[in-house]
C-alpha atoms as a PDB file:
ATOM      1  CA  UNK A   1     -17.611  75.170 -93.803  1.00  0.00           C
ATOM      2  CA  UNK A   2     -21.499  75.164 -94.523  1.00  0.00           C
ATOM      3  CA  UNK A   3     -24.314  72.871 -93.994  1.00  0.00           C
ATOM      4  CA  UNK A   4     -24.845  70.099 -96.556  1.00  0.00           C
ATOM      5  CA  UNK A   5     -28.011  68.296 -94.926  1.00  0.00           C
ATOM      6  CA  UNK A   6     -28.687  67.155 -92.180  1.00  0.00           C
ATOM      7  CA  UNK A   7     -30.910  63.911 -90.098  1.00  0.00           C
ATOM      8  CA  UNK A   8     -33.269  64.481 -87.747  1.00  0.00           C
ATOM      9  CA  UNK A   9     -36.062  62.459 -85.608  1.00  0.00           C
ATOM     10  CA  UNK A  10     -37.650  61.857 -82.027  1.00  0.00           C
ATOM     11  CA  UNK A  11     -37.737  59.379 -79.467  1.00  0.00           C
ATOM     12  CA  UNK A  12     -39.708  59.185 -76.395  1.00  0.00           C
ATOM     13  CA  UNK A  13     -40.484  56.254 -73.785  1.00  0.00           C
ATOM     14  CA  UNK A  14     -42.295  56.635 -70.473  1.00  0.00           C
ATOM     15  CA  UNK A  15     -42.454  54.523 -67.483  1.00  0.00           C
ATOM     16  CA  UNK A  16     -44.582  55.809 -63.754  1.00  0.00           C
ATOM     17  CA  UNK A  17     -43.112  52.345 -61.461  1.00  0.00           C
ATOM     18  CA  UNK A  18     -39.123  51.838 -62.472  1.00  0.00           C
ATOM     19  CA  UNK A  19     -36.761  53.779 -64.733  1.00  0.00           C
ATOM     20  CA  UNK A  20     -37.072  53.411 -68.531  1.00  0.00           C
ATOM     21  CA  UNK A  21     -35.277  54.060 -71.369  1.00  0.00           C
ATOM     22  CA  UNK A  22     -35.253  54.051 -74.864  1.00  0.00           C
ATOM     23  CA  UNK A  23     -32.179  54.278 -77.568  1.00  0.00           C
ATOM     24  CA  UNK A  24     -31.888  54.953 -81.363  1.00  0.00           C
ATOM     25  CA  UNK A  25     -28.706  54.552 -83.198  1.00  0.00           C
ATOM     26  CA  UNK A  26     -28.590  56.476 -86.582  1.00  0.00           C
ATOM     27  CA  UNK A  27     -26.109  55.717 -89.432  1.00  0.00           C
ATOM     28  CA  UNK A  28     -24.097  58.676 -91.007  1.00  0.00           C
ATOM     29  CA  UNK A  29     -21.924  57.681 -93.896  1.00  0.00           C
ATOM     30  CA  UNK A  30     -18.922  59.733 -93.149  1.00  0.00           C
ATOM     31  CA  UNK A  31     -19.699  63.433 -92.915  1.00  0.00           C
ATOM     32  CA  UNK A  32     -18.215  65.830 -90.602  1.00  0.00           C
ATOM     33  CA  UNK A  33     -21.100  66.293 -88.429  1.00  0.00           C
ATOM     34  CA  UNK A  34     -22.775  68.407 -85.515  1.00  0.00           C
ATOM     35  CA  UNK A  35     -25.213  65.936 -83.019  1.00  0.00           C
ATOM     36  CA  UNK A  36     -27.365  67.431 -81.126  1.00  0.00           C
ATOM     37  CA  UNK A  37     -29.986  65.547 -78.576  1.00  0.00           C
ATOM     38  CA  UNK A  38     -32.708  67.952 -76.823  1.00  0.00           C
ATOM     39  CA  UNK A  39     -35.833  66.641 -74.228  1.00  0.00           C
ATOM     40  CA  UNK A  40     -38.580  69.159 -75.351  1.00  0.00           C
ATOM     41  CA  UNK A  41     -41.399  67.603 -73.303  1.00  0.00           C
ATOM     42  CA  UNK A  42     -41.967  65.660 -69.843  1.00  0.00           C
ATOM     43  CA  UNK A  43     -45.344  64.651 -68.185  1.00  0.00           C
ATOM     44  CA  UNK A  44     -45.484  63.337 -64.382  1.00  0.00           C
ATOM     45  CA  UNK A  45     -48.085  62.122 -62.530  1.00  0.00           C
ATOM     46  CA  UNK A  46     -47.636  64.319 -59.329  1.00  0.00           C
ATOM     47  CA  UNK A  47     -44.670  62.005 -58.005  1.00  0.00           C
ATOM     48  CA  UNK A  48     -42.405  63.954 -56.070  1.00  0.00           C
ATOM     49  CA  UNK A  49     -38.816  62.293 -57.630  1.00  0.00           C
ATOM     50  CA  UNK A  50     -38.953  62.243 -61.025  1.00  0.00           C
ATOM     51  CA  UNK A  51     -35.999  62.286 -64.063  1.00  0.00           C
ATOM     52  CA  UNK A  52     -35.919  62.468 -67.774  1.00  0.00           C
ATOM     53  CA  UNK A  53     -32.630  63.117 -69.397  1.00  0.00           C
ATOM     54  CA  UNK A  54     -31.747  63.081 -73.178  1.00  0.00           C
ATOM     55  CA  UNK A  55     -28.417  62.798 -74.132  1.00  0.00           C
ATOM     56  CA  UNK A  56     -25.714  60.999 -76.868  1.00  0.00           C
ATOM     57  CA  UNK A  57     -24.257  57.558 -75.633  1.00  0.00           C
ATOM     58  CA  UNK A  58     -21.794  56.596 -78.520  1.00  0.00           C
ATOM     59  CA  UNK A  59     -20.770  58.090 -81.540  1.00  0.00           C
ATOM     60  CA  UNK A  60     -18.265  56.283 -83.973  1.00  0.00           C
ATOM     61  CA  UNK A  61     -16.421  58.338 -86.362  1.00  0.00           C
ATOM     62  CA  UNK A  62     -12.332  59.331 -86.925  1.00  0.00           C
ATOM     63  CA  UNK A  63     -11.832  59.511 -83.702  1.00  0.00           C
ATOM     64  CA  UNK A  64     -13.024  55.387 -83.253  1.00  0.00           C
ATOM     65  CA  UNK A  65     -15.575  54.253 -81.460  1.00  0.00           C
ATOM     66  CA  UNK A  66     -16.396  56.706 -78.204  1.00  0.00           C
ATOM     67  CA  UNK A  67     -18.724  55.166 -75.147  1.00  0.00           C
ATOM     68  CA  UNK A  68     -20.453  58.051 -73.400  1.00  0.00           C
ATOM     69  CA  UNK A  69     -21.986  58.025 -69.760  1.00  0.00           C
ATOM     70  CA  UNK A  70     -25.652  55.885 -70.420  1.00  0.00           C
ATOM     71  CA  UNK A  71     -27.382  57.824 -67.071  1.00  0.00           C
ATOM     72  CA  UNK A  72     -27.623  60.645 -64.719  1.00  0.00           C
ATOM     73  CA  UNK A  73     -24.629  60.415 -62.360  1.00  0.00           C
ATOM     74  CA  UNK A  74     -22.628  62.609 -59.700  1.00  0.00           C
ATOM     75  CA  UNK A  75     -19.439  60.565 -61.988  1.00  0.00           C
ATOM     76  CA  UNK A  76     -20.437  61.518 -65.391  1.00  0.00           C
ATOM     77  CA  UNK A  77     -21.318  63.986 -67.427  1.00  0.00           C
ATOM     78  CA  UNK A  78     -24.222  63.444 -70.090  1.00  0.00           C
ATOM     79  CA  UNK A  79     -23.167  64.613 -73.572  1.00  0.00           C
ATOM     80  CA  UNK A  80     -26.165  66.297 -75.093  1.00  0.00           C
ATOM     81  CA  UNK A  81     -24.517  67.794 -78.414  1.00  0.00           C
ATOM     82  CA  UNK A  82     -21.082  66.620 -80.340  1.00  0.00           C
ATOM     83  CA  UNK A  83     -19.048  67.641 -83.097  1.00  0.00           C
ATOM     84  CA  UNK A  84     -16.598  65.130 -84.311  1.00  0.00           C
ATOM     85  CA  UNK A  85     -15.519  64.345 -88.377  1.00  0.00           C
ATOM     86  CA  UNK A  86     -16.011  61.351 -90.335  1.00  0.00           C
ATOM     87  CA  UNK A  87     -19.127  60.257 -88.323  1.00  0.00           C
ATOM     88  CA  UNK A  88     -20.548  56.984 -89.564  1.00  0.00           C
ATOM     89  CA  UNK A  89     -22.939  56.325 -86.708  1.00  0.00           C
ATOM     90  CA  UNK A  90     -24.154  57.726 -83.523  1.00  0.00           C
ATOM     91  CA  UNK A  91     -26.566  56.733 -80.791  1.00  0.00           C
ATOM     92  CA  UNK A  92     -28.986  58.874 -78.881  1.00  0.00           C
ATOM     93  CA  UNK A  93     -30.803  57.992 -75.903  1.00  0.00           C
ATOM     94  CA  UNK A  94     -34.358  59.456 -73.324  1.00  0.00           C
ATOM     95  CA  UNK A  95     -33.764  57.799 -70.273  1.00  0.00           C
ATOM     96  CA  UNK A  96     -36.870  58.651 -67.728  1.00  0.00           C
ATOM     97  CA  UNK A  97     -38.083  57.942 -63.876  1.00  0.00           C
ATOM     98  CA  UNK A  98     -41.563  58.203 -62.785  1.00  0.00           C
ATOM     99  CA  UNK A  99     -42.566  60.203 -65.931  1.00  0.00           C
ATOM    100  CA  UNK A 100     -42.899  60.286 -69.713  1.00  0.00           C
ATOM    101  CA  UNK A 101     -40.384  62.668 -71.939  1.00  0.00           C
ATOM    102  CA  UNK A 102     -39.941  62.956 -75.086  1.00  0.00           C
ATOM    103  CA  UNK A 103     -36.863  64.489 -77.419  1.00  0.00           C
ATOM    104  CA  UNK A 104     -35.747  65.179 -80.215  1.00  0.00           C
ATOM    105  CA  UNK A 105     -32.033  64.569 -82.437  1.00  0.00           C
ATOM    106  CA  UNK A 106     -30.732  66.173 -85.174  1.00  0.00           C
ATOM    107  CA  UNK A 107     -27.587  65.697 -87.406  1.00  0.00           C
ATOM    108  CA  UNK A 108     -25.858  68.153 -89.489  1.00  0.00           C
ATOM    109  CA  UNK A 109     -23.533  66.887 -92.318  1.00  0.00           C
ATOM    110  CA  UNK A 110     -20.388  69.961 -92.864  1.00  0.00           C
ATOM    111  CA  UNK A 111     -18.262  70.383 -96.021  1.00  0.00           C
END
């Protein structure tokens, strides 16, 4: 299998009083794909508890449609990178506390 293209873009959000979040849902048109979500940058403002987390929350493909953990718990795992076939859409989220992050996504189709 090979790389035929591939998607790609950012997201950020940023909140310094409550947590914040911010979600992007991109649509595939059935390729076997690999999605991958990555935080790159965070800023605080010297608060001692802080979070930023970027991570997949649903991705709809052959396998139907598959609901991912949407925060930071001891119960579930985030899902930062997925492989599944037939994607036709998949949504990435930044969720942050007390700071600004920012991440990027990317999407590459297989044949």
């Amino acid at each position: 299998m090979a790389v035929t293209g591939m998607q790609f873009g950012w997201l950020w959000a940023r909140d310094f009083d409550d947590p914040h979040s911010h979600s992007v849902t991109v649509q595939v048109h059935g390729f076997d794909s690999v999605m991958d979500c990555s935080l790159f940058s965070t800023w605080t403002a010297g608060e001692s508890h802080h979070a930023s987390d970027a991570f997949i929350t649903q991705c709809v493909s052959a396998n139907g449609v598959e609901n991912f953990p949407t925060q930071n718990t001891t119960s579930g795992n985030l899902v930062p990178v997925l492989f599944r076939q037939d994607v036709t859409s998949v949504t990435f989220k930044i969720s942050v506390y007390q700071t600004k992050g920012m991440a990027r996504w990317m999407i590459y189709h297989w044949a």
